[in-house]
C-alpha atoms as a PDB file:
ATOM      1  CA  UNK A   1     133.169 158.380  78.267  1.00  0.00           C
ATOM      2  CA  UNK A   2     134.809 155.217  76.487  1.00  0.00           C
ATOM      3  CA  UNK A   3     135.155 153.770  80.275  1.00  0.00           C
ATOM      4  CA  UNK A   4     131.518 154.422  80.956  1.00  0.00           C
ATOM      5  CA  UNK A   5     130.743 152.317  77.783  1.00  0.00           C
ATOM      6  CA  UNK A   6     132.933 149.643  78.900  1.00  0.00           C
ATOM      7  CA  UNK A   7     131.366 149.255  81.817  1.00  0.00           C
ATOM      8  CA  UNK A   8     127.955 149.048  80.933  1.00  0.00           C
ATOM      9  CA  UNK A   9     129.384 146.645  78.323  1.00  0.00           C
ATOM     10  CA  UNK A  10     130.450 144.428  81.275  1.00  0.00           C
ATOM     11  CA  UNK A  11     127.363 144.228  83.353  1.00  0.00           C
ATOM     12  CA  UNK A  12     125.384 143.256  80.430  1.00  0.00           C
ATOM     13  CA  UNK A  13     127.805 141.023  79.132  1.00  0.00           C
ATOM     14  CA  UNK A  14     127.353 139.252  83.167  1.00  0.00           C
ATOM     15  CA  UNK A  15     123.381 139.826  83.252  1.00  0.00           C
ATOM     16  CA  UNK A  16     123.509 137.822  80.128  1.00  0.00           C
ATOM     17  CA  UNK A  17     125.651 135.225  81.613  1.00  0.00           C
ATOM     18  CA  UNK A  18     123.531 134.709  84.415  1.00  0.00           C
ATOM     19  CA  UNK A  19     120.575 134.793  82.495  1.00  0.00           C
ATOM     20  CA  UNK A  20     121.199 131.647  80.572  1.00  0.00           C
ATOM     21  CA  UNK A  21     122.320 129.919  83.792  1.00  0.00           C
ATOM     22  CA  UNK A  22     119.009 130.479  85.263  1.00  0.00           C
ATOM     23  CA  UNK A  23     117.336 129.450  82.515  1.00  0.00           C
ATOM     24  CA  UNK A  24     114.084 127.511  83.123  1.00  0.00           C
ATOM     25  CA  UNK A  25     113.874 124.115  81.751  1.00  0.00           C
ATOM     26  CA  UNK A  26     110.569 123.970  79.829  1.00  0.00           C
ATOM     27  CA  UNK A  27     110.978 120.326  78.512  1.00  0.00           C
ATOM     28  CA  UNK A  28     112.050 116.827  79.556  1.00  0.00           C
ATOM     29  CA  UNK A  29     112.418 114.253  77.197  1.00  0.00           C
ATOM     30  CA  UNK A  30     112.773 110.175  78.839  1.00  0.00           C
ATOM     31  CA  UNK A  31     111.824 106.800  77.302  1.00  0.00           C
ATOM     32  CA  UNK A  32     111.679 103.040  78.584  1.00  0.00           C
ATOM     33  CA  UNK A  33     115.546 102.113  77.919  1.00  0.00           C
ATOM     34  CA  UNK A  34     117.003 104.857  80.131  1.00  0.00           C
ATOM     35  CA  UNK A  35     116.898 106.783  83.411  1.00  0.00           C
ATOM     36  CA  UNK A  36     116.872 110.416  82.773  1.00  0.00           C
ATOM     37  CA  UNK A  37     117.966 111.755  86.466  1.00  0.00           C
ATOM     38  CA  UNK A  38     116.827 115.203  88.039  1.00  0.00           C
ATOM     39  CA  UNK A  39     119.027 116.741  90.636  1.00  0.00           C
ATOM     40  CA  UNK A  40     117.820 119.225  92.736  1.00  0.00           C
ATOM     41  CA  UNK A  41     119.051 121.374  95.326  1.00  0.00           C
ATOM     42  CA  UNK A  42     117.023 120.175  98.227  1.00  0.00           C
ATOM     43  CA  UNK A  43     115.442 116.901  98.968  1.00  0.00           C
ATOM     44  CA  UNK A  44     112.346 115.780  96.932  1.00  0.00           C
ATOM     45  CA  UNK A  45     109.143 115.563  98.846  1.00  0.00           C
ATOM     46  CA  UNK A  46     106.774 115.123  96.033  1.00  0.00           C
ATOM     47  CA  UNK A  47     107.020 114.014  92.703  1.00  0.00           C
ATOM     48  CA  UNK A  48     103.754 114.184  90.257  1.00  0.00           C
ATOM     49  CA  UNK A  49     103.421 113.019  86.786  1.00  0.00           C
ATOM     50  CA  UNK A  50     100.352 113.665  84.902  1.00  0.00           C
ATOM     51  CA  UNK A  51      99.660 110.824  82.711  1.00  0.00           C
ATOM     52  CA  UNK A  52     100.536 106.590  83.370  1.00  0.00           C
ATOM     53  CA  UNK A  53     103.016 106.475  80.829  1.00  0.00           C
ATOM     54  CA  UNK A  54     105.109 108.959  82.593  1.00  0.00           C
ATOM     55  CA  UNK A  55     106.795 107.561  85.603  1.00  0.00           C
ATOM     56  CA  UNK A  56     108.858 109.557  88.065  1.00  0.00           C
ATOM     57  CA  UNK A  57     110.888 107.942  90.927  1.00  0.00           C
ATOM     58  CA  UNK A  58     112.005 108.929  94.475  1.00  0.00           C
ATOM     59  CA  UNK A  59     112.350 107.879  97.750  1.00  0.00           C
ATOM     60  CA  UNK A  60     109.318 108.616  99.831  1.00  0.00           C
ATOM     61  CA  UNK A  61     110.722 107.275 103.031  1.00  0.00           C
ATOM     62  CA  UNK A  62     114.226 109.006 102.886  1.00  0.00           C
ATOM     63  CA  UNK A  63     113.944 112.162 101.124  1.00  0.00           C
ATOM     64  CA  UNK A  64     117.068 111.982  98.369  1.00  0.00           C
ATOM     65  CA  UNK A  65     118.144 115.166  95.869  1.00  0.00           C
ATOM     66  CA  UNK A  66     117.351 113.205  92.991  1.00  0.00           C
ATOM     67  CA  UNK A  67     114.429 111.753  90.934  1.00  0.00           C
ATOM     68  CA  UNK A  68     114.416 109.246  88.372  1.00  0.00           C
ATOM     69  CA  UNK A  69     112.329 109.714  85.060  1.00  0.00           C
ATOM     70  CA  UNK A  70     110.652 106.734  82.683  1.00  0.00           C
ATOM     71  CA  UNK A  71     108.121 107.098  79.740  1.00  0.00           C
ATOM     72  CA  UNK A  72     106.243 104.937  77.522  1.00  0.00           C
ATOM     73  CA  UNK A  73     105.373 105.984  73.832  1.00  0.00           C
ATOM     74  CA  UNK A  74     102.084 107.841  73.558  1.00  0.00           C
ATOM     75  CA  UNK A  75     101.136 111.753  74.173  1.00  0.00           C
ATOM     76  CA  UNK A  76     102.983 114.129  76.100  1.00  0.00           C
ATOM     77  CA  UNK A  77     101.771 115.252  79.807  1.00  0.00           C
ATOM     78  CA  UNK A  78     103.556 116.856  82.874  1.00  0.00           C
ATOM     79  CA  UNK A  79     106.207 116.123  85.944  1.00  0.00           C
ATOM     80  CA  UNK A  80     105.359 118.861  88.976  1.00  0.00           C
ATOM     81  CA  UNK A  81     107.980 118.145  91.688  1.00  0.00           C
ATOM     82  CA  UNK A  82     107.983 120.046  95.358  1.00  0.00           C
ATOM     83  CA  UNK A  83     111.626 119.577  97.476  1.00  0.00           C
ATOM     84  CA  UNK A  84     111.144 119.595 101.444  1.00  0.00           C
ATOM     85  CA  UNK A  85     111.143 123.561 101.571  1.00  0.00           C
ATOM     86  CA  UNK A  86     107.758 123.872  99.723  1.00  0.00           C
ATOM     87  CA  UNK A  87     109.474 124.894  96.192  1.00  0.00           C
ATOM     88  CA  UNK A  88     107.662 123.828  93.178  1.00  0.00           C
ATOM     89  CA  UNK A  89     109.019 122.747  90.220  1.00  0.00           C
ATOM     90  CA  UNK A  90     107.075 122.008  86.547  1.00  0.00           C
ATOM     91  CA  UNK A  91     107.916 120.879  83.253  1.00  0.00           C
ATOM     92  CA  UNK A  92     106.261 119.212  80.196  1.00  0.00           C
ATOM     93  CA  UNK A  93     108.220 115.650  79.443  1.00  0.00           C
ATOM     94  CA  UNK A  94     107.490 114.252  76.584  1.00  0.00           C
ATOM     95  CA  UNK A  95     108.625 110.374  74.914  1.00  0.00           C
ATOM     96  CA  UNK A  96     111.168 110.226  72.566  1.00  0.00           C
ATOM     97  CA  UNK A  97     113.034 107.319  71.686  1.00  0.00           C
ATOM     98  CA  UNK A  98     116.732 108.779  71.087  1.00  0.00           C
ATOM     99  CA  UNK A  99     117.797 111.161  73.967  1.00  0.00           C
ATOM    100  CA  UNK A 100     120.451 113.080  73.760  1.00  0.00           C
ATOM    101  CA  UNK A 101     120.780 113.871  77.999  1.00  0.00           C
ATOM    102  CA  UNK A 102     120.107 111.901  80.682  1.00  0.00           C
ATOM    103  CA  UNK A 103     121.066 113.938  83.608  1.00  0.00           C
ATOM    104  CA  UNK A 104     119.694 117.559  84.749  1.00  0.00           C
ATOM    105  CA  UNK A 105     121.031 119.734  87.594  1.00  0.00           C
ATOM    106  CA  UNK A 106     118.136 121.969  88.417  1.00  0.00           C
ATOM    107  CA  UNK A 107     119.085 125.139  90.309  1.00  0.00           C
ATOM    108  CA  UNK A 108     116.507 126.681  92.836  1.00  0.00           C
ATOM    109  CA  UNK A 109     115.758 129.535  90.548  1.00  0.00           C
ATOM    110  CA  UNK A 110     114.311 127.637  88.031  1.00  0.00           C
ATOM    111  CA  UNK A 111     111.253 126.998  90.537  1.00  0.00           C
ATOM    112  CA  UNK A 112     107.911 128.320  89.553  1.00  0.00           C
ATOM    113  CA  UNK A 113     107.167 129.081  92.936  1.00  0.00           C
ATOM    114  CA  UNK A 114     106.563 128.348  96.817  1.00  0.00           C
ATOM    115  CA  UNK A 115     103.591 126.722  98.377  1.00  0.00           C
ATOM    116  CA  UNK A 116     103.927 128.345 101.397  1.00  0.00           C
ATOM    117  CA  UNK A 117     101.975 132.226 101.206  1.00  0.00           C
ATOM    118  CA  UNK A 118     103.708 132.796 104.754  1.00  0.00           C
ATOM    119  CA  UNK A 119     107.933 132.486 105.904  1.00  0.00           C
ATOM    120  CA  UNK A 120     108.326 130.320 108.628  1.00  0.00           C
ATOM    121  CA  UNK A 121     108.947 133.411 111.015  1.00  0.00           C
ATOM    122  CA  UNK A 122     106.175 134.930 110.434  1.00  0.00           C
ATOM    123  CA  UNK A 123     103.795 131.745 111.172  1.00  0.00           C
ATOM    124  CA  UNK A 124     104.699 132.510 114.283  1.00  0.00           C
ATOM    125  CA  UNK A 125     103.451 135.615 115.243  1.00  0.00           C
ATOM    126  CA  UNK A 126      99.947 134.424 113.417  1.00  0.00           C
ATOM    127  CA  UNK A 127      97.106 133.066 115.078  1.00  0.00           C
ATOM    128  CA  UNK A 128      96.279 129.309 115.704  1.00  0.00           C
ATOM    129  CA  UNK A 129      92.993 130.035 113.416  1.00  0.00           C
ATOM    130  CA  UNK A 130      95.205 131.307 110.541  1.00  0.00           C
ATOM    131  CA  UNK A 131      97.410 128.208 110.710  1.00  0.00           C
ATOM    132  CA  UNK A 132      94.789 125.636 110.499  1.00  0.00           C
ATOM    133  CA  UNK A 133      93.382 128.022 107.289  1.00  0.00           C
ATOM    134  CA  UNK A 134      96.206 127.871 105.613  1.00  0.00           C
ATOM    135  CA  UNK A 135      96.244 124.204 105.644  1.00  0.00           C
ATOM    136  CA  UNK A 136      92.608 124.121 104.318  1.00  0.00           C
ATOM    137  CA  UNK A 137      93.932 126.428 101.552  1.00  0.00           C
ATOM    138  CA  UNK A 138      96.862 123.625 100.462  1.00  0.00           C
ATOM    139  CA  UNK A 139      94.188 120.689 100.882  1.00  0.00           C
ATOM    140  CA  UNK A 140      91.412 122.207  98.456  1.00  0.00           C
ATOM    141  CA  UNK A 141      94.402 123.283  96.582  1.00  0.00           C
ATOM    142  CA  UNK A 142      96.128 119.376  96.131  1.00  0.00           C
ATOM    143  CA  UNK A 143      92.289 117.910  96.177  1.00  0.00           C
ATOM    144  CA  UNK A 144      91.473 120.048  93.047  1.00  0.00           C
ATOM    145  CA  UNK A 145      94.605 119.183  91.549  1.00  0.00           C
ATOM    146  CA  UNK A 146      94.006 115.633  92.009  1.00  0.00           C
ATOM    147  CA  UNK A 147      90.657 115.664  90.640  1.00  0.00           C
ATOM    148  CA  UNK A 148      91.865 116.481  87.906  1.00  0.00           C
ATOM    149  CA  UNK A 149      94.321 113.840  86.964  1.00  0.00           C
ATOM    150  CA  UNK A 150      93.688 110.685  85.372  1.00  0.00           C
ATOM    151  CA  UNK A 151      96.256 108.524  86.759  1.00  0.00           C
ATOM    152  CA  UNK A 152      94.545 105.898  88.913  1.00  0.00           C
ATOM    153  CA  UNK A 153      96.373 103.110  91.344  1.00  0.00           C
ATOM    154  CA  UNK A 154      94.641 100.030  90.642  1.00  0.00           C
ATOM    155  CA  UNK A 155      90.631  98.578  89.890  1.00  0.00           C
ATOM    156  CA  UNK A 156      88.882  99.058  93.268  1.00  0.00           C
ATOM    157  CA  UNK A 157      85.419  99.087  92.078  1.00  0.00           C
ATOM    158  CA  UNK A 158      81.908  97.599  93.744  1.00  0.00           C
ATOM    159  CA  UNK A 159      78.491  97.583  92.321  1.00  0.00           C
ATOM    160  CA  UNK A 160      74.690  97.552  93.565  1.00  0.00           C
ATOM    161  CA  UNK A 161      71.662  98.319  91.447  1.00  0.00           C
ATOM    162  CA  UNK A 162      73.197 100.938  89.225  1.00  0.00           C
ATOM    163  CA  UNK A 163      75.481 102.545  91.970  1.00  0.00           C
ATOM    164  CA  UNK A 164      79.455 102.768  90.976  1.00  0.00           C
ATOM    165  CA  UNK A 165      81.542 103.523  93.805  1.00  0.00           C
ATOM    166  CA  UNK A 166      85.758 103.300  92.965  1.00  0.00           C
ATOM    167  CA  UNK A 167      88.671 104.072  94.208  1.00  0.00           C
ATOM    168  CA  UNK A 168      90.342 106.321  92.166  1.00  0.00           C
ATOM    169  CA  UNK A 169      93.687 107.172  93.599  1.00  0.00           C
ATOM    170  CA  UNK A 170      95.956 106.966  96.572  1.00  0.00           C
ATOM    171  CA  UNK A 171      97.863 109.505  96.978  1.00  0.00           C
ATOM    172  CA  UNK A 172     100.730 110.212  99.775  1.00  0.00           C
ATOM    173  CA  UNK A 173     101.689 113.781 100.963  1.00  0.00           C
ATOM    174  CA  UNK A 174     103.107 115.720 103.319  1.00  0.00           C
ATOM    175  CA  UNK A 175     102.723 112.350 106.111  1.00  0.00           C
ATOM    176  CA  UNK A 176      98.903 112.473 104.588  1.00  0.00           C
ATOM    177  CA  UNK A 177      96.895 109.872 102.631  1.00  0.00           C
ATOM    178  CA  UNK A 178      94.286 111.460  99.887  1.00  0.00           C
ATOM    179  CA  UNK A 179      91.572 108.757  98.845  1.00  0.00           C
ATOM    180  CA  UNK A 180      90.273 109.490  95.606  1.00  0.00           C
ATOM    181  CA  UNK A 181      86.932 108.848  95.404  1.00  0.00           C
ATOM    182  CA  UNK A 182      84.211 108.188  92.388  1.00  0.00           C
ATOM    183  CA  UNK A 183      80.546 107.910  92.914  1.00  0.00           C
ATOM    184  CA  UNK A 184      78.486 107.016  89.701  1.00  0.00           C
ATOM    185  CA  UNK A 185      74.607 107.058  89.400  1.00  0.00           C
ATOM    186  CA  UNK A 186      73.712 104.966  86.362  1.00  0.00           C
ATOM    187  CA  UNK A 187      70.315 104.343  87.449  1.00  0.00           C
ATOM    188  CA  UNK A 188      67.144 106.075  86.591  1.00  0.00           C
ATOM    189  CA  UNK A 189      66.716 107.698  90.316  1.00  0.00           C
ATOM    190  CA  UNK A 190      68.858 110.292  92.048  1.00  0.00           C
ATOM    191  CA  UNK A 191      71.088 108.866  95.261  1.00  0.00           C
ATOM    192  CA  UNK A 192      70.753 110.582  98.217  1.00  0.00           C
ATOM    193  CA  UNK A 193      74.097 110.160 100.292  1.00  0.00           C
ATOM    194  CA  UNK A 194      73.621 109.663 104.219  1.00  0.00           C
ATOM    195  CA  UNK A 195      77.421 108.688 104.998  1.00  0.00           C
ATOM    196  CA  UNK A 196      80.080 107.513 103.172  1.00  0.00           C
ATOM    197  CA  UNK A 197      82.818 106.309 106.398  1.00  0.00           C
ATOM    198  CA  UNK A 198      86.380 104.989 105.661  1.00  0.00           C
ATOM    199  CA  UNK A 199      86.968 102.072 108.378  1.00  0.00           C
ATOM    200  CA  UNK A 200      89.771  99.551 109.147  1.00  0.00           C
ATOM    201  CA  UNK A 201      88.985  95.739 109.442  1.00  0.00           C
ATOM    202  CA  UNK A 202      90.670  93.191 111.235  1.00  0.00           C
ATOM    203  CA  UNK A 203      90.635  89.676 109.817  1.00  0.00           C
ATOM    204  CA  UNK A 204      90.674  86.407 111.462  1.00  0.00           C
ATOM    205  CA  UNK A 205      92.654  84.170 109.735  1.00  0.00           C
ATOM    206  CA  UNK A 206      90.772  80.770 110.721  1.00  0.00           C
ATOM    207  CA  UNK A 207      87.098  82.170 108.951  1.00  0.00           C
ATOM    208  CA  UNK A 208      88.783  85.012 107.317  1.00  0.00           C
ATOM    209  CA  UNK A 209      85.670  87.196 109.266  1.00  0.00           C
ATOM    210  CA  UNK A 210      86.014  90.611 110.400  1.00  0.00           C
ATOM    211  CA  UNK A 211      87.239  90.823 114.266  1.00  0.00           C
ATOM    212  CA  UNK A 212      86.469  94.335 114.337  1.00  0.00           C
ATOM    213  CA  UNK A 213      86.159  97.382 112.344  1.00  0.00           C
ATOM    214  CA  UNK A 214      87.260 101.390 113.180  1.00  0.00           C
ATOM    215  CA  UNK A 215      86.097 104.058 111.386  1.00  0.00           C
ATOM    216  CA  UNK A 216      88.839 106.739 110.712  1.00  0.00           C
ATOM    217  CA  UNK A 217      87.327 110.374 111.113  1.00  0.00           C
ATOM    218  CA  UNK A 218      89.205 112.310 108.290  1.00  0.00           C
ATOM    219  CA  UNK A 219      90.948 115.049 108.339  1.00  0.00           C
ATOM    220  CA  UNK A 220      89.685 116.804 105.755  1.00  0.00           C
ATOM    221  CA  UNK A 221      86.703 116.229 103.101  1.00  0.00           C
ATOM    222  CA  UNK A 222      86.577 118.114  99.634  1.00  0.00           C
ATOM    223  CA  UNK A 223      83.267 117.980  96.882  1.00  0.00           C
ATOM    224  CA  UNK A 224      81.390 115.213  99.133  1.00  0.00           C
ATOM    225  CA  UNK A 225      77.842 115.405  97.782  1.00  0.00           C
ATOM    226  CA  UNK A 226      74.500 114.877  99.349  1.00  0.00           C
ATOM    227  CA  UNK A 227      72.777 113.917  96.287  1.00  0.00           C
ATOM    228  CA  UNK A 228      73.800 112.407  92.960  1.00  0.00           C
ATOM    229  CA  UNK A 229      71.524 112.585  90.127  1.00  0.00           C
ATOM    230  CA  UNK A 230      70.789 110.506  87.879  1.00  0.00           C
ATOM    231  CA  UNK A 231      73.670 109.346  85.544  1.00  0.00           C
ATOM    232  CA  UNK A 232      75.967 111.725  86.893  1.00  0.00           C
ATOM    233  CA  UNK A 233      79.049 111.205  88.062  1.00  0.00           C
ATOM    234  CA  UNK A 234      81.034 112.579  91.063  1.00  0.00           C
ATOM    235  CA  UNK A 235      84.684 112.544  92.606  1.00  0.00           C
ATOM    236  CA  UNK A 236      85.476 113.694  96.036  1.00  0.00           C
ATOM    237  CA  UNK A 237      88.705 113.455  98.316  1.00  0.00           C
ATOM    238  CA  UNK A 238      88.843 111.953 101.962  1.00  0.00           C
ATOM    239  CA  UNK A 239      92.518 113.546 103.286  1.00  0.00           C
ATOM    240  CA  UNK A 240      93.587 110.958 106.537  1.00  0.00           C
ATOM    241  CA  UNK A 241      96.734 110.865 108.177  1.00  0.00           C
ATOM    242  CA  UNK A 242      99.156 108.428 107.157  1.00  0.00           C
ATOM    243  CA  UNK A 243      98.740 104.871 108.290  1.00  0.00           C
ATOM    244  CA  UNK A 244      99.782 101.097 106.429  1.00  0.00           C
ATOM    245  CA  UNK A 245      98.062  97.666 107.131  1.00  0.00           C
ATOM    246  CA  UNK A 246      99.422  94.642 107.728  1.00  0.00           C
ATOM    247  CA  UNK A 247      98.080  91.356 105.491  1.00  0.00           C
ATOM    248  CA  UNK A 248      95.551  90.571 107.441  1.00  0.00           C
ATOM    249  CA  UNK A 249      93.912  94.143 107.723  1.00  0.00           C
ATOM    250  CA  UNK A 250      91.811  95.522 104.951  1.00  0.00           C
ATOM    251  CA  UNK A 251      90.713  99.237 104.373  1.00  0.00           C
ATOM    252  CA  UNK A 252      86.738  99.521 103.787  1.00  0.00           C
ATOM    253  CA  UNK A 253      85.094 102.297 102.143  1.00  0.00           C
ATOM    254  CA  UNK A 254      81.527 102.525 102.810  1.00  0.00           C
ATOM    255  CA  UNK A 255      78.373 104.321 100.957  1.00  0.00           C
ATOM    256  CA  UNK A 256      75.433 104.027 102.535  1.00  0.00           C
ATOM    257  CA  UNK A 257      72.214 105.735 101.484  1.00  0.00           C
ATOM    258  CA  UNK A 258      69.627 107.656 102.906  1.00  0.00           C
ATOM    259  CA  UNK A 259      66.028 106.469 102.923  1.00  0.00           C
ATOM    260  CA  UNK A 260      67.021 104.016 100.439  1.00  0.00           C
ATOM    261  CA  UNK A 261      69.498 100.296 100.121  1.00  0.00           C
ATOM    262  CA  UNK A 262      71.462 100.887  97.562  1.00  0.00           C
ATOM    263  CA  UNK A 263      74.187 100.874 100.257  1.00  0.00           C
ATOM    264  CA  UNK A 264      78.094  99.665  98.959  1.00  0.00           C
ATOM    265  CA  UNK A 265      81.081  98.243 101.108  1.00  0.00           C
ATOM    266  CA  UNK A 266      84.275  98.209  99.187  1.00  0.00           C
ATOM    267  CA  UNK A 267      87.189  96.488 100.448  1.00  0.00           C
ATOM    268  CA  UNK A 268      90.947  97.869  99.407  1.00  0.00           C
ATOM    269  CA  UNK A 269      93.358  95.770 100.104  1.00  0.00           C
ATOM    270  CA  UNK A 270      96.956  96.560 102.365  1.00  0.00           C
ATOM    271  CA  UNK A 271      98.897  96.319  98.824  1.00  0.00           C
ATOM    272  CA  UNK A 272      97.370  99.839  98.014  1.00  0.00           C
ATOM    273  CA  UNK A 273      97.524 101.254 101.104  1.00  0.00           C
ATOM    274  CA  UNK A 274     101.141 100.633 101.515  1.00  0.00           C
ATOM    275  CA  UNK A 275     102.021 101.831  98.195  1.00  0.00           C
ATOM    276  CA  UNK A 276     100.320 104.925  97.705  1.00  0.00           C
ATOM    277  CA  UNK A 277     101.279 106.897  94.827  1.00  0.00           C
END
């Protein structure tokens, strides 16, 4: 009897031990002075903070095992991190002027999950059709998410008789560009929306005039409208695969209405493109 006590003394004395190893980290402290590093056990392919102040760096061409964390006083928001093999990874960081550890070691188990609702082996023995819909399911998935957020990449803005169209964000994922787009109505009549294309100029230096211009058929579209009411206010996502522009190339987002001229051409320069967030 006193060895069957010892035993079970022993395993729980080991799940306890390996409890508090895999112990989920639930907050992340960083400030402007010093760069609190995250090490992970497979390369980083994404790296999303929720709010400008937070700012969390990796290399997007090379994929490394580490991250580098920045923050700026104000309120607390979120880092969500996926490595190469679809893991994700969340915390809440939060500013804080004195910090008391600057490097983390995260082990795989302290993911919150996998992106991926299928194994690798058994995409495979699936259909074409259910393939291409589980794509869908991680676009409407990241295009919700980034609807969400307010970070924003820069003031790409044009105006025409109470019609707001912006750029929003640029975001890069997964060799895929997501254009973050705002549509606002603050006139007194609703806007019915015949297209709204994303092309690529060429420029000619001499008369800095457009030598030609491509539209780029997307590859996916999420909350486009057909009509937008009177002062409301709507955000959609144009998914295209990843490109970059040289200088004398511009992107052009277009908005043209239906039965109507309130139509918009908004030029985004190659700065943005190549820099996506």
């Amino acid at each position: 009897m006193r060895t069957i006590i010892i035993i079970l003394l022993s395993v729980l004395a080991i799940n306890k031990s390996t409890a508090q190893k895999s112990e989920v980290l639930d907050t992340i402290y960083a400030n402007d002075q010093m760069n609190v590093a995250l090490f992970f056990h497979d390369p980083i392919r994404q790296g999303i903070t929720g709010a400008d102040n937070f700012v969390f760096t990796y290399n997007r061409e090379k994929q490394q095992f580490f991250g580098l964390l920045q923050a700026k006083p104000g309120k607390e928001s979120n880092l969500l991190v996926i490595n190469q093999d679809g893991f994700i990874f969340s915390y809440i960081v939060r500013y804080r002027k004195q910090l008391s550890k600057l490097n983390y070691f995260i082990p795989q188990v302290s993911s919150i999950g996998n992106e991926k609702p299928l194994y690798a082996d058994s995409l495979k023995a699936k259909e074409p059709e259910m393939i291409l819909e589980n794509k869908s399911g991680h676009y409407r998935r990241f295009c919700s998410y980034l609807l969400d957020r307010k970070q924003q990449i820069g003031r790409i803005k044009k105006r025409n008789e109470g019609i707001v169209l912006s750029v929003l964000n640029i975001v890069y994922d997964k060799e895929e560009l997501y254009f973050v787009i705002q549509i606002e109505n603050k006139s007194s009549l609703a806007y019915d929306l015949n297209f709204l294309n994303l092309s690529i100029k060429t420029l000619q230096k001499a008369k800095r005039k457009s030598l030609q211009k491509l539209v780029q058929d997307p590859l996916f579209k999420y909350n486009v409208p057909t009509r937008i009411k009177e002062n409301e206010t709507v955000k959609l996502v144009y998914i295209l695969p990843k490109f970059s522009l040289s200088n004398d190339r511009r992107a052009i987002v277009e908005l043209n209405e239906a039965n109507g001229e309130r139509n918009l051409k908004l030029n985004i320069s190659h700065k943005f493109i190549n820099n996506p967030n």
